[in-house]
PDB file of N, CA and C in Angstrom:
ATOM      1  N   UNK A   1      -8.940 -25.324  -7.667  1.00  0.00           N
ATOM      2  CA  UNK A   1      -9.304 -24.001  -8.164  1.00  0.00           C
ATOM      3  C   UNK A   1      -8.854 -22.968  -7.129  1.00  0.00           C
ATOM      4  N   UNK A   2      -8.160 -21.829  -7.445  1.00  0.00           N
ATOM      5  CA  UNK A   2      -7.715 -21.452  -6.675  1.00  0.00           C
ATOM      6  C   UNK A   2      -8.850 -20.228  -5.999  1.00  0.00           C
ATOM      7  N   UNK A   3      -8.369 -19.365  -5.123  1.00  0.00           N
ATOM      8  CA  UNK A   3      -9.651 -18.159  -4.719  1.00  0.00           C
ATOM      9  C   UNK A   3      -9.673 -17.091  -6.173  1.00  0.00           C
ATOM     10  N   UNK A   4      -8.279 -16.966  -6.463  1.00  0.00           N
ATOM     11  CA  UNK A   4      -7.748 -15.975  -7.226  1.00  0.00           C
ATOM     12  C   UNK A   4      -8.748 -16.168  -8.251  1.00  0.00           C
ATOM     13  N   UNK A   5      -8.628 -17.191  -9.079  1.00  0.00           N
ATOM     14  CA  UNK A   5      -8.932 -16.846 -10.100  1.00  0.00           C
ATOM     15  C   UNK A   5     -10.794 -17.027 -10.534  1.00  0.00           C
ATOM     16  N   UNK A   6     -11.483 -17.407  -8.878  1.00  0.00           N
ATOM     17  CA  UNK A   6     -12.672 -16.640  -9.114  1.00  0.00           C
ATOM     18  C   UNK A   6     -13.203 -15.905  -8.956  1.00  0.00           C
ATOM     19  N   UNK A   7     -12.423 -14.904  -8.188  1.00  0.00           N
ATOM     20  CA  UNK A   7     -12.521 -13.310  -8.733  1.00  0.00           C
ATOM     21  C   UNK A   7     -13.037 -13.087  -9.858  1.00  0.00           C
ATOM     22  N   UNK A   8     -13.716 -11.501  -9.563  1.00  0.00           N
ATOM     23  CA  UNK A   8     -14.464 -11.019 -11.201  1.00  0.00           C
ATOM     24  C   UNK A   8     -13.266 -10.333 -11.405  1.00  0.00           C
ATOM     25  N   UNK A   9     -13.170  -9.981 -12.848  1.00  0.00           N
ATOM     26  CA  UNK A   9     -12.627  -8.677 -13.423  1.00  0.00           C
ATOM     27  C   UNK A   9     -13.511  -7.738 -13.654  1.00  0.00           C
ATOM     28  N   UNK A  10     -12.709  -6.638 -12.798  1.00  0.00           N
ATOM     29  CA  UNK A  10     -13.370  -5.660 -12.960  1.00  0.00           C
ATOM     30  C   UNK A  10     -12.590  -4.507 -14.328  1.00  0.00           C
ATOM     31  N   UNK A  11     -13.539  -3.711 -14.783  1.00  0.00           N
ATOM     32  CA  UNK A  11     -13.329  -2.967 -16.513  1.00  0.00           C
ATOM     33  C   UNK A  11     -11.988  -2.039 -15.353  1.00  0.00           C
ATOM     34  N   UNK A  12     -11.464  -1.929 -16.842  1.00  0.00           N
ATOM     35  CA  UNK A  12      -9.571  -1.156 -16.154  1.00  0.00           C
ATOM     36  C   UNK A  12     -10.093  -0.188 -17.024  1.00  0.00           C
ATOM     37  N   UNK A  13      -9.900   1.142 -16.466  1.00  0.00           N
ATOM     38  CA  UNK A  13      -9.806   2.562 -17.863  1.00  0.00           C
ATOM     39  C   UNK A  13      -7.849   2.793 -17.586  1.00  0.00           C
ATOM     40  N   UNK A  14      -7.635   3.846 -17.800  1.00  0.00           N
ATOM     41  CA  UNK A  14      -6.794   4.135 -18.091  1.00  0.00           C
ATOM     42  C   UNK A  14      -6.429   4.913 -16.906  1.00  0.00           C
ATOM     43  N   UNK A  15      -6.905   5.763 -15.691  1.00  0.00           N
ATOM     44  CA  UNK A  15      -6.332   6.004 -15.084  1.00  0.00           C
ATOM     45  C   UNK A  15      -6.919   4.821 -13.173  1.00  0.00           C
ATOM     46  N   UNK A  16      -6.777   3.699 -13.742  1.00  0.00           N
ATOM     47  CA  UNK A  16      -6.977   2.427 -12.940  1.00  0.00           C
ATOM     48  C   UNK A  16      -5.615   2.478 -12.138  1.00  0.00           C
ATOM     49  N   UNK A  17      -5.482   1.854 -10.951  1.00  0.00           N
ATOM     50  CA  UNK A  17      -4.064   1.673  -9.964  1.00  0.00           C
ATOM     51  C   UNK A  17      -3.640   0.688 -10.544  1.00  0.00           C
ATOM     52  N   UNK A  18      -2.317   0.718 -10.321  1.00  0.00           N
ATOM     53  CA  UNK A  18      -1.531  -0.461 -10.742  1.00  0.00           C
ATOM     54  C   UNK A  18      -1.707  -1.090  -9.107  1.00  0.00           C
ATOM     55  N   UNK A  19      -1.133  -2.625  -9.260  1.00  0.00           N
ATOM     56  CA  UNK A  19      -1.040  -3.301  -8.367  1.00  0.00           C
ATOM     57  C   UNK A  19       0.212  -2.648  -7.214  1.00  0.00           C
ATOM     58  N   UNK A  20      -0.518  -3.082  -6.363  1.00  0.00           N
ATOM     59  CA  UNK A  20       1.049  -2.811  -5.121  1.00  0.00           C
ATOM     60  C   UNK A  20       2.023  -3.822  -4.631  1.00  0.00           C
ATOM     61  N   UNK A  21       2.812  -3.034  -4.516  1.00  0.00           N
ATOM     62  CA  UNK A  21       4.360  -4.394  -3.990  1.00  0.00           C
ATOM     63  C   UNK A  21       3.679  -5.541  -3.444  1.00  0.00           C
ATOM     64  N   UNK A  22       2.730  -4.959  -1.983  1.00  0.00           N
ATOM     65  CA  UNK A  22       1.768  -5.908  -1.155  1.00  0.00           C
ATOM     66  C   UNK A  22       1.437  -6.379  -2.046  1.00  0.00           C
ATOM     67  N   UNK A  23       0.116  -5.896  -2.781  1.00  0.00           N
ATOM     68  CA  UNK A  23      -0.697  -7.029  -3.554  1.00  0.00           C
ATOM     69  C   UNK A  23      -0.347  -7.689  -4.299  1.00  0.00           C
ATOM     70  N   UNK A  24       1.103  -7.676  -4.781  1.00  0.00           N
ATOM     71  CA  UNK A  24       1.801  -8.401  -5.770  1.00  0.00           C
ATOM     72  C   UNK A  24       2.244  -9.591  -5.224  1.00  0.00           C
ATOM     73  N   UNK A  25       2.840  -9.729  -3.859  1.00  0.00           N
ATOM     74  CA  UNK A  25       3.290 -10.522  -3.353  1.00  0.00           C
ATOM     75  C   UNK A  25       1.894 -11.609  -2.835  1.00  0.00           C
ATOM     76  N   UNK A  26       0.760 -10.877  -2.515  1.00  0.00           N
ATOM     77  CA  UNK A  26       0.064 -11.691  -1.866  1.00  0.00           C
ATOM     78  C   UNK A  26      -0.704 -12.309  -2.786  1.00  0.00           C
ATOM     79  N   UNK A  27      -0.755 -11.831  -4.304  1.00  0.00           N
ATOM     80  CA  UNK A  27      -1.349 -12.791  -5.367  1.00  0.00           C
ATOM     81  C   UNK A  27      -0.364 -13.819  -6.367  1.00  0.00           C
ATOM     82  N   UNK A  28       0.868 -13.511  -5.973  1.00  0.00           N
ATOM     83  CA  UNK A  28       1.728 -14.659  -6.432  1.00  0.00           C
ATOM     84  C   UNK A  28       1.920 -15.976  -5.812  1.00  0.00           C
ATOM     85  N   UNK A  29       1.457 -15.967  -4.327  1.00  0.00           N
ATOM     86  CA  UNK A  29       1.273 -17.235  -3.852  1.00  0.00           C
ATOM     87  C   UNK A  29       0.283 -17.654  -4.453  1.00  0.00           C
ATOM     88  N   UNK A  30      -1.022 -17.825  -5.299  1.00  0.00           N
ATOM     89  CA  UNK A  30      -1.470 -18.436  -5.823  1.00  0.00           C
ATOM     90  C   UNK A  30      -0.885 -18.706  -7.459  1.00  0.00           C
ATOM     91  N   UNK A  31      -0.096 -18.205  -7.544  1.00  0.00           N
ATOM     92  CA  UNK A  31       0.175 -18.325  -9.142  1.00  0.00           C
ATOM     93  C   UNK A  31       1.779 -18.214  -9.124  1.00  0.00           C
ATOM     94  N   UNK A  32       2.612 -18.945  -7.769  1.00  0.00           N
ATOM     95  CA  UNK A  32       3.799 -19.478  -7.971  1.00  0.00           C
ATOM     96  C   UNK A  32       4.653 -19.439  -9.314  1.00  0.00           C
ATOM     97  N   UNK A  33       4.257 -19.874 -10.127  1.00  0.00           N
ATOM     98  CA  UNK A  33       5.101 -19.980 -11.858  1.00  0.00           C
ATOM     99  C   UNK A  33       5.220 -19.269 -12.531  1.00  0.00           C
ATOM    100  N   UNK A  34       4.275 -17.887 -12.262  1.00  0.00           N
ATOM    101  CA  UNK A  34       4.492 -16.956 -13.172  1.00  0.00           C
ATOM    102  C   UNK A  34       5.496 -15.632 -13.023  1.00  0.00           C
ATOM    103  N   UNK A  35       6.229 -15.310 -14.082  1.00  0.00           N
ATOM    104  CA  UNK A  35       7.489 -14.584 -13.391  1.00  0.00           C
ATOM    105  C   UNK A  35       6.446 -13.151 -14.065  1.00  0.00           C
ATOM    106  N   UNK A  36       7.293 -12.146 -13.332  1.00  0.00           N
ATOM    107  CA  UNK A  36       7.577 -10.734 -13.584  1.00  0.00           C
ATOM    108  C   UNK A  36       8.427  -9.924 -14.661  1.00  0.00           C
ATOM    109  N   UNK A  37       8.030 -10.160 -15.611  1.00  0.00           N
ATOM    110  CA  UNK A  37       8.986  -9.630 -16.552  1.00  0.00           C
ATOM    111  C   UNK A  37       8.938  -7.895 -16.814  1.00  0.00           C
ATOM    112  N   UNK A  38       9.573  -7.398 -17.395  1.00  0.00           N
ATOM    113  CA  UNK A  38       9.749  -5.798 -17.508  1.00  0.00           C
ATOM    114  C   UNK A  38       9.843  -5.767 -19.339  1.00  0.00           C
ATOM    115  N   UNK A  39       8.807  -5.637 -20.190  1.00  0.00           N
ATOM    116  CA  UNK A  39       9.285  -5.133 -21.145  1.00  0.00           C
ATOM    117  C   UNK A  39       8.838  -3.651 -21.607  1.00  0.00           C
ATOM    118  N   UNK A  40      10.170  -2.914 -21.944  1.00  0.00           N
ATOM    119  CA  UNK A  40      10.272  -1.951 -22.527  1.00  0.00           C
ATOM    120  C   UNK A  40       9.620  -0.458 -21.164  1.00  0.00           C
ATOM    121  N   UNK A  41      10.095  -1.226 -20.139  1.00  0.00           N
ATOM    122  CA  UNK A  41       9.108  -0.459 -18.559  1.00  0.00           C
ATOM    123  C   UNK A  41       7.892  -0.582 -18.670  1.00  0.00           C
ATOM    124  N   UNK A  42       7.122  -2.087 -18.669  1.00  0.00           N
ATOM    125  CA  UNK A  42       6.171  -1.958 -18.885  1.00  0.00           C
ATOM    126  C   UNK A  42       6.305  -3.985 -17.676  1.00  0.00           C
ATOM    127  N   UNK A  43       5.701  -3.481 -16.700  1.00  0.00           N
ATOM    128  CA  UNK A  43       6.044  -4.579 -16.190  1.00  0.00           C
ATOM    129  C   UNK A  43       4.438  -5.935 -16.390  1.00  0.00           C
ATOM    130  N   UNK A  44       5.060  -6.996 -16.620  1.00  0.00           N
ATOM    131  CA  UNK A  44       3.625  -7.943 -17.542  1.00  0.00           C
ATOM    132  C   UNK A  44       4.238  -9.632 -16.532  1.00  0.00           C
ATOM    133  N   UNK A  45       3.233  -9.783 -16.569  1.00  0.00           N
ATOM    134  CA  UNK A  45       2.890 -11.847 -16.082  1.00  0.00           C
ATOM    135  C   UNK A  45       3.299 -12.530 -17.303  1.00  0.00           C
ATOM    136  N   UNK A  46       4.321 -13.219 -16.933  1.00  0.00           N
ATOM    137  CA  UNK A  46       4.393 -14.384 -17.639  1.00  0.00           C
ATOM    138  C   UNK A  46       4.525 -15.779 -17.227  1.00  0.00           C
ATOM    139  N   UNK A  47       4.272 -16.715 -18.955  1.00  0.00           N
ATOM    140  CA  UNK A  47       4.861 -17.966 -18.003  1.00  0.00           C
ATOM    141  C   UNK A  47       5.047 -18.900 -19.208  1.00  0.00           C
ATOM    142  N   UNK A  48       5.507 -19.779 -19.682  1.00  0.00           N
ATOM    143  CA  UNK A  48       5.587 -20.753 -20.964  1.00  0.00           C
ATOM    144  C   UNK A  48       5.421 -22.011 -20.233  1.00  0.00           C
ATOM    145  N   UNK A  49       4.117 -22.272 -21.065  1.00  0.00           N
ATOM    146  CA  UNK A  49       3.393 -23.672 -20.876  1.00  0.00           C
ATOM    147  C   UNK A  49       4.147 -25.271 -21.583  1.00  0.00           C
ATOM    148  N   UNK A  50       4.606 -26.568 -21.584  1.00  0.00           N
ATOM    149  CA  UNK A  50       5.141 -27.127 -22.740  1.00  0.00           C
ATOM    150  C   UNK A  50       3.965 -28.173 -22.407  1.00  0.00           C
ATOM    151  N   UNK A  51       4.073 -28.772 -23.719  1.00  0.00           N
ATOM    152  CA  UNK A  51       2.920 -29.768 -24.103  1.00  0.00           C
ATOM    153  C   UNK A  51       3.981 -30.539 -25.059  1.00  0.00           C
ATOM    154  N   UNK A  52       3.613 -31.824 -25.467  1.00  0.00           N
ATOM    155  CA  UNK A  52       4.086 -32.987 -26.099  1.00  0.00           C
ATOM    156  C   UNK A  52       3.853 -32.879 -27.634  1.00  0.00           C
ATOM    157  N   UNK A  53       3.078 -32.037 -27.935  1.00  0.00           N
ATOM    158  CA  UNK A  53       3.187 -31.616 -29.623  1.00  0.00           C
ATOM    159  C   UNK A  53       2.441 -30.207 -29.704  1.00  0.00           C
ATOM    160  N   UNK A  54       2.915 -29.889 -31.111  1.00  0.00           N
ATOM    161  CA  UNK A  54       1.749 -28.432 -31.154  1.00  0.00           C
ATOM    162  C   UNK A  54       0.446 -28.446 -31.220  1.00  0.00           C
ATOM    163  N   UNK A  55      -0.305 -30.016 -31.433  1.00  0.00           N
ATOM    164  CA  UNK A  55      -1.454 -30.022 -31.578  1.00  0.00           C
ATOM    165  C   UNK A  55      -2.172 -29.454 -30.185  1.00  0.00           C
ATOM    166  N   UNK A  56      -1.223 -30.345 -29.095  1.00  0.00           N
ATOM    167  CA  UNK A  56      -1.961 -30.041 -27.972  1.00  0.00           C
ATOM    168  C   UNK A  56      -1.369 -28.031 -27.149  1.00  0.00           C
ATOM    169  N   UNK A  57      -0.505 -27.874 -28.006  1.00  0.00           N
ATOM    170  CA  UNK A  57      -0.463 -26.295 -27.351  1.00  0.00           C
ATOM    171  C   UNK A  57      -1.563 -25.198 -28.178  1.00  0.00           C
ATOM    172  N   UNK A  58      -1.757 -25.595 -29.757  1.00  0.00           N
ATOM    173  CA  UNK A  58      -2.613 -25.171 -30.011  1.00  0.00           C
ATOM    174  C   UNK A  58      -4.387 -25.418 -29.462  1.00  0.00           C
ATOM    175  N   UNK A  59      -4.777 -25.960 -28.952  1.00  0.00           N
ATOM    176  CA  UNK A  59      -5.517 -26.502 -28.129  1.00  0.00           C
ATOM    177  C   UNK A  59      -5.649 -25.820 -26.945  1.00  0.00           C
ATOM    178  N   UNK A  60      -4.450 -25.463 -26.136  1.00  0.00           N
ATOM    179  CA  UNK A  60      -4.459 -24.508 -24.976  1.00  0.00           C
ATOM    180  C   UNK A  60      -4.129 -23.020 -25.007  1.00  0.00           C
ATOM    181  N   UNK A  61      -4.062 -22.875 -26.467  1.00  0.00           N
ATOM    182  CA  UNK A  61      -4.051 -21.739 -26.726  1.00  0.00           C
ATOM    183  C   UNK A  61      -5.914 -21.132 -26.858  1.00  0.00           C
ATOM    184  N   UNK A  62      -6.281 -21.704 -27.759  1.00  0.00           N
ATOM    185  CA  UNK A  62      -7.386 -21.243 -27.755  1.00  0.00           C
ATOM    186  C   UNK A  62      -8.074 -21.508 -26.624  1.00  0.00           C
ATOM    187  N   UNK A  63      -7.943 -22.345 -25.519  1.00  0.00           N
ATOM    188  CA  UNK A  63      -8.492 -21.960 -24.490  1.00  0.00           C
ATOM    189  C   UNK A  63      -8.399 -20.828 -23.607  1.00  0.00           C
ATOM    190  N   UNK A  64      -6.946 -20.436 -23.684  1.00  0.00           N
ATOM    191  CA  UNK A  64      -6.389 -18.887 -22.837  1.00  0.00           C
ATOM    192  C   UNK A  64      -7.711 -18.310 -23.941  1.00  0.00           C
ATOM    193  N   UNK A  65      -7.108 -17.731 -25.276  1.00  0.00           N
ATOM    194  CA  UNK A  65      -8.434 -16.741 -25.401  1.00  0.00           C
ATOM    195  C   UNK A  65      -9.637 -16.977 -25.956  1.00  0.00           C
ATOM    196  N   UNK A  66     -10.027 -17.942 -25.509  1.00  0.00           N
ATOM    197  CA  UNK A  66     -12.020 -18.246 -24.571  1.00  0.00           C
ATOM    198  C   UNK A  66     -12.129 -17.485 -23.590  1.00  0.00           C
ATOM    199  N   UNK A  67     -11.348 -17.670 -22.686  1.00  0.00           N
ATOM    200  CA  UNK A  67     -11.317 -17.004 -21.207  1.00  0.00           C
ATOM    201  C   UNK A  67     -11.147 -15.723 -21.533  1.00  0.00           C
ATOM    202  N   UNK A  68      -9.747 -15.230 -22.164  1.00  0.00           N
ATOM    203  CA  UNK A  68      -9.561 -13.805 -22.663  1.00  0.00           C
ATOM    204  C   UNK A  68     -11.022 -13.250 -23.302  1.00  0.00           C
ATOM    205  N   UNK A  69     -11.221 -13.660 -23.802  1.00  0.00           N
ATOM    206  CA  UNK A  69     -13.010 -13.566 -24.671  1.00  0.00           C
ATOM    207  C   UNK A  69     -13.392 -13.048 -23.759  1.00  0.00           C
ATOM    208  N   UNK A  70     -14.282 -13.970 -22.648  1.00  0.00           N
ATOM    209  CA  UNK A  70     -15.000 -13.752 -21.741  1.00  0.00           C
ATOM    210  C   UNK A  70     -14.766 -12.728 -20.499  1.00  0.00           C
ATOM    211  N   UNK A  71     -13.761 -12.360 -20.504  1.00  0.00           N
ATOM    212  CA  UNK A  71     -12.984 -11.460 -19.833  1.00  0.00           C
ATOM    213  C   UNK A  71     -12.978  -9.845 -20.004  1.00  0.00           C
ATOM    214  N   UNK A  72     -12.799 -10.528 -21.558  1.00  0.00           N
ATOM    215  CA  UNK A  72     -12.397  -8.483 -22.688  1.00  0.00           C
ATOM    216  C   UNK A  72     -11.176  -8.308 -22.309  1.00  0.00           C
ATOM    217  N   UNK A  73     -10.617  -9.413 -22.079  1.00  0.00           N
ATOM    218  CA  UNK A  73      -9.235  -9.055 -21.755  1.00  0.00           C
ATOM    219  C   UNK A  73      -7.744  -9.911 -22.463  1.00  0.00           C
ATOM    220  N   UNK A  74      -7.261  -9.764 -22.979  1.00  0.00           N
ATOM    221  CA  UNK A  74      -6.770 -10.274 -23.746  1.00  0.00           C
ATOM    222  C   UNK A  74      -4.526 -10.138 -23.944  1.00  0.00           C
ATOM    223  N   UNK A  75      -4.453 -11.420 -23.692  1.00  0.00           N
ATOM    224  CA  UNK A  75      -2.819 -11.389 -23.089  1.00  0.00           C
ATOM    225  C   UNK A  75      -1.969 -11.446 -24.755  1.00  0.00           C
ATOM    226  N   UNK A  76      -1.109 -11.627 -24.424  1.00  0.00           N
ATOM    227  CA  UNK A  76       0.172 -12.001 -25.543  1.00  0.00           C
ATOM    228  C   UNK A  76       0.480 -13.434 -26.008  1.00  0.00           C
ATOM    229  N   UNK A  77       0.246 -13.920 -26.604  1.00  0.00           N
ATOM    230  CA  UNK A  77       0.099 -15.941 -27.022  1.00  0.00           C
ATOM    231  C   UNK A  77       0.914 -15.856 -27.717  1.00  0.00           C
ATOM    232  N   UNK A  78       2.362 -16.519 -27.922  1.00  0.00           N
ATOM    233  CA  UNK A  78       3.322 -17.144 -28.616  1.00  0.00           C
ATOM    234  C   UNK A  78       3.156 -18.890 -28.785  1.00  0.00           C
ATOM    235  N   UNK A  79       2.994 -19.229 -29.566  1.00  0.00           N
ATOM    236  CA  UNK A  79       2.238 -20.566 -29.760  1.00  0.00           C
ATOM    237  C   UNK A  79       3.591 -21.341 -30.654  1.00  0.00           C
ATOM    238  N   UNK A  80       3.983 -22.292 -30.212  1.00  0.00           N
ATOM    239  CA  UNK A  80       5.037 -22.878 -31.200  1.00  0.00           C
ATOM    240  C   UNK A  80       4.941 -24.435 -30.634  1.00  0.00           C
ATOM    241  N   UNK A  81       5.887 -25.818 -31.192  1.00  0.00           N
ATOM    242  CA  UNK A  81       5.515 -26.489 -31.355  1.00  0.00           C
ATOM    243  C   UNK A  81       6.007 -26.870 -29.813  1.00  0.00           C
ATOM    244  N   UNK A  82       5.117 -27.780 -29.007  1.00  0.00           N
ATOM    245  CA  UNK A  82       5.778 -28.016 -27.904  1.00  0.00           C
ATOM    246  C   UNK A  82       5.518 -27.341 -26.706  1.00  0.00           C
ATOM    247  N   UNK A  83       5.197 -25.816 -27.197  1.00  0.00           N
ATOM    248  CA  UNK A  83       5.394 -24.975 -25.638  1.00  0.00           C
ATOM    249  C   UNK A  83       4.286 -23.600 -26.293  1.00  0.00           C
ATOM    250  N   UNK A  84       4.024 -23.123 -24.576  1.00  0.00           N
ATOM    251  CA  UNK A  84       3.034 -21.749 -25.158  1.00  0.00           C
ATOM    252  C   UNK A  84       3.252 -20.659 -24.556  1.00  0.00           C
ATOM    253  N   UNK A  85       3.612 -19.614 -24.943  1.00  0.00           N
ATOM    254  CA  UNK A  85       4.107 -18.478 -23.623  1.00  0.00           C
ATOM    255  C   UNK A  85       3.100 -17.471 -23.642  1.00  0.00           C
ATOM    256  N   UNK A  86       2.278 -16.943 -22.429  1.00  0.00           N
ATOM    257  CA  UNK A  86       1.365 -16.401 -22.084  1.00  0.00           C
ATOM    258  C   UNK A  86       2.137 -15.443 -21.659  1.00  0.00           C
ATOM    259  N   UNK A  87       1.473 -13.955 -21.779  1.00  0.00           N
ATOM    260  CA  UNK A  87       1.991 -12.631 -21.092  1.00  0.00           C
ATOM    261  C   UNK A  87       0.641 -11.640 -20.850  1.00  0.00           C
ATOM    262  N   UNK A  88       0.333 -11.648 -19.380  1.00  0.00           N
ATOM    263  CA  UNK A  88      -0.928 -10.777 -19.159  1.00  0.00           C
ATOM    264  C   UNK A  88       0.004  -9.866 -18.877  1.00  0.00           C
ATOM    265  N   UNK A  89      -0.987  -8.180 -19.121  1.00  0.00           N
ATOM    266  CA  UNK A  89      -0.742  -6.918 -18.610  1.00  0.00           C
ATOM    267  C   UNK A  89      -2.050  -6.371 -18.830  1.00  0.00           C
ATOM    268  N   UNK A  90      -2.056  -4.852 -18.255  1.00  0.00           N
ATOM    269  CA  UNK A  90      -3.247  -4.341 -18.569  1.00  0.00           C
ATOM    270  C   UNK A  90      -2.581  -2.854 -19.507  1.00  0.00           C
ATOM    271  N   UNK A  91      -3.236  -3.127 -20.932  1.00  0.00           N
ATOM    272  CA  UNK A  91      -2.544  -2.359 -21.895  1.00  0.00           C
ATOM    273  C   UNK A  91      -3.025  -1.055 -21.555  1.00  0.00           C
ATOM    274  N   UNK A  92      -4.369  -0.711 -21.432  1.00  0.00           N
ATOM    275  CA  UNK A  92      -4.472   0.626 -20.857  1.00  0.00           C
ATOM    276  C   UNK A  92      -4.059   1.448 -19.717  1.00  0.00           C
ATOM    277  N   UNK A  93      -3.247   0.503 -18.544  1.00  0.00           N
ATOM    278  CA  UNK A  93      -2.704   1.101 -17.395  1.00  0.00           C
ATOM    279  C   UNK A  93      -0.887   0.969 -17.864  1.00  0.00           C
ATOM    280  N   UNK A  94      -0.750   0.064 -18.722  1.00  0.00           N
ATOM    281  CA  UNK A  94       1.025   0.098 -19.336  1.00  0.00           C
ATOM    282  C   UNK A  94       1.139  -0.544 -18.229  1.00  0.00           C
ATOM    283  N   UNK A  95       0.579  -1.475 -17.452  1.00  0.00           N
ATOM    284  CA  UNK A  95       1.669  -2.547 -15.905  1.00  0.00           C
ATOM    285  C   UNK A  95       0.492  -3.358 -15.705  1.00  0.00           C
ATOM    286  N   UNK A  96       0.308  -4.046 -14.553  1.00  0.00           N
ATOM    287  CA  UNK A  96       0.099  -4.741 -14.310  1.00  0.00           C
ATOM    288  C   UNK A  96      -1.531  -4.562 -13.036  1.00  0.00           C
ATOM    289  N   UNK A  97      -2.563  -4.725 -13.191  1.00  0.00           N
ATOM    290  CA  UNK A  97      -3.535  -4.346 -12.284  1.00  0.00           C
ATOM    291  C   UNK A  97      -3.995  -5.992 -11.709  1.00  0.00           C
ATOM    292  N   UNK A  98      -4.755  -5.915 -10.787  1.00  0.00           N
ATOM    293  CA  UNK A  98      -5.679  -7.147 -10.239  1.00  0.00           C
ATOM    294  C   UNK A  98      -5.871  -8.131 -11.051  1.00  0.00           C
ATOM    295  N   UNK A  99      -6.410  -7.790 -12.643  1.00  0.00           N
ATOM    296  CA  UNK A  99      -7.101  -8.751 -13.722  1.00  0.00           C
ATOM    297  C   UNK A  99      -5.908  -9.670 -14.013  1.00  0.00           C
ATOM    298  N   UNK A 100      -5.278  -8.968 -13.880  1.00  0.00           N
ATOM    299  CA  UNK A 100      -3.850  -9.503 -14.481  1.00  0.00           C
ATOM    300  C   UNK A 100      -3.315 -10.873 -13.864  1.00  0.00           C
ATOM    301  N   UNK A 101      -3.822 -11.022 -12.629  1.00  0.00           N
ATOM    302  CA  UNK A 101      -3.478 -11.883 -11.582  1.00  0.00           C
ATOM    303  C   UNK A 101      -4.581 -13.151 -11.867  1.00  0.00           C
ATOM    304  N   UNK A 102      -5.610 -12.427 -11.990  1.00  0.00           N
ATOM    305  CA  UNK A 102      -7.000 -13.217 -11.887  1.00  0.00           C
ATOM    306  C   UNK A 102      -6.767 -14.131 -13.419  1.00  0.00           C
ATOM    307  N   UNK A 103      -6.314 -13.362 -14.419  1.00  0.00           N
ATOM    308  CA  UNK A 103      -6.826 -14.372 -15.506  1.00  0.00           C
ATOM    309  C   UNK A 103      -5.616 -15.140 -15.850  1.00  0.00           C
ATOM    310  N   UNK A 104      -4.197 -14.907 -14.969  1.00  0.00           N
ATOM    311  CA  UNK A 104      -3.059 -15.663 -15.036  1.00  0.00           C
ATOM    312  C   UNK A 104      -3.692 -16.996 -14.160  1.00  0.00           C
ATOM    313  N   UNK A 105      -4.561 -16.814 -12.976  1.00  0.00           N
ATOM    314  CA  UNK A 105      -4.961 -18.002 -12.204  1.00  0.00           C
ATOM    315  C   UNK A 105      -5.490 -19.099 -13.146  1.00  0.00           C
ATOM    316  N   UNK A 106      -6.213 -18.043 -13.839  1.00  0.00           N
ATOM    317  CA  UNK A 106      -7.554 -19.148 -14.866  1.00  0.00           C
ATOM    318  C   UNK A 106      -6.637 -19.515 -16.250  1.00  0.00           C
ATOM    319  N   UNK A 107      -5.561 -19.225 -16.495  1.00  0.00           N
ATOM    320  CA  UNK A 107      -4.989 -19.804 -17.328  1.00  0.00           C
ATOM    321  C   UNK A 107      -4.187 -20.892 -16.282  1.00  0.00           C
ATOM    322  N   UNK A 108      -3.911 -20.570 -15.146  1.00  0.00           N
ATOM    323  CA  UNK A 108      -3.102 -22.118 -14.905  1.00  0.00           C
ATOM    324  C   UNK A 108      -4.131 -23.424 -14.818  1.00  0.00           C
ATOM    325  N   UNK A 109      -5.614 -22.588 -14.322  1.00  0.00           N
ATOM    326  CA  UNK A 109      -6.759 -23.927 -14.442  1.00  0.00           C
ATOM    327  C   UNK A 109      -7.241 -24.322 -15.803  1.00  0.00           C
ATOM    328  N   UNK A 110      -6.875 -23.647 -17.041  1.00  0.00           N
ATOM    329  CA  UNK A 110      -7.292 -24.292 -18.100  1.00  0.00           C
ATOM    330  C   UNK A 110      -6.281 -25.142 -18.999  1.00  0.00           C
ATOM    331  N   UNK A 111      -4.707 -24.860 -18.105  1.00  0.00           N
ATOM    332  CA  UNK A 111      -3.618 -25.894 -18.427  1.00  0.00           C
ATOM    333  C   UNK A 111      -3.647 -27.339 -17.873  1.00  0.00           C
ATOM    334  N   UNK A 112      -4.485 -27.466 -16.848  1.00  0.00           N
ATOM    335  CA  UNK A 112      -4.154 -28.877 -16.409  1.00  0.00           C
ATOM    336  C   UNK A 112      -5.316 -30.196 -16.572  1.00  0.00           C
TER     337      UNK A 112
END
């Protein structure tokens, strides 16, 4: 279990900080796999999970949003047969804040 992802989330409004270069770097060592993507200037966590059939990605899908549930926070799930692609951001800041980090951790602990 990593430190990261037992962190609380804390509520994001809309004029919340985005993460910093620093803090970006120093919360990706716990969450190695997940890349940085940019869509539409909107920079978001990702990562695509694969599993051995869709039974079992559907399965880890609804576990991401349990957690998302419990959170109020809620990522991007592409669910297909085989594989699952997760995308946190924080929609009210348009990038990427703390939570973002925290519930990418707790999705790598509810993949394994």
């Amino acid at each position: 279990m990593s430190q990261l992802s037992e962190q609380p989330c804390e509520a994001c409004h809309w004029d919340a900080p985005h993460v910093t270069e620093t803090e970006i770097e120093q919360y990706r060592t716990e969450i190695p796999e997940w890349q940085i993507v940019d869509r539409n200037g909107i920079m978001q966590l990702q990562r695509t999970f694969t599993f051995k059939n869709f039974v079992q990605a559907l399965d880890f899908t609804q576990r991401v949003g349990e957690i998302a549930e419990q959170a109020d926070h809620h990522p991007a799930i592409l669910t297909e047969y085989g594989k699952v692609t997760v995308s946190w951001w924080s929609h009210k800041i348009k990038g990427l804040h703390k939570n973002d980090f925290i519930l990418a951790a707790r999705t790598d602990e509810v993949a394994t």
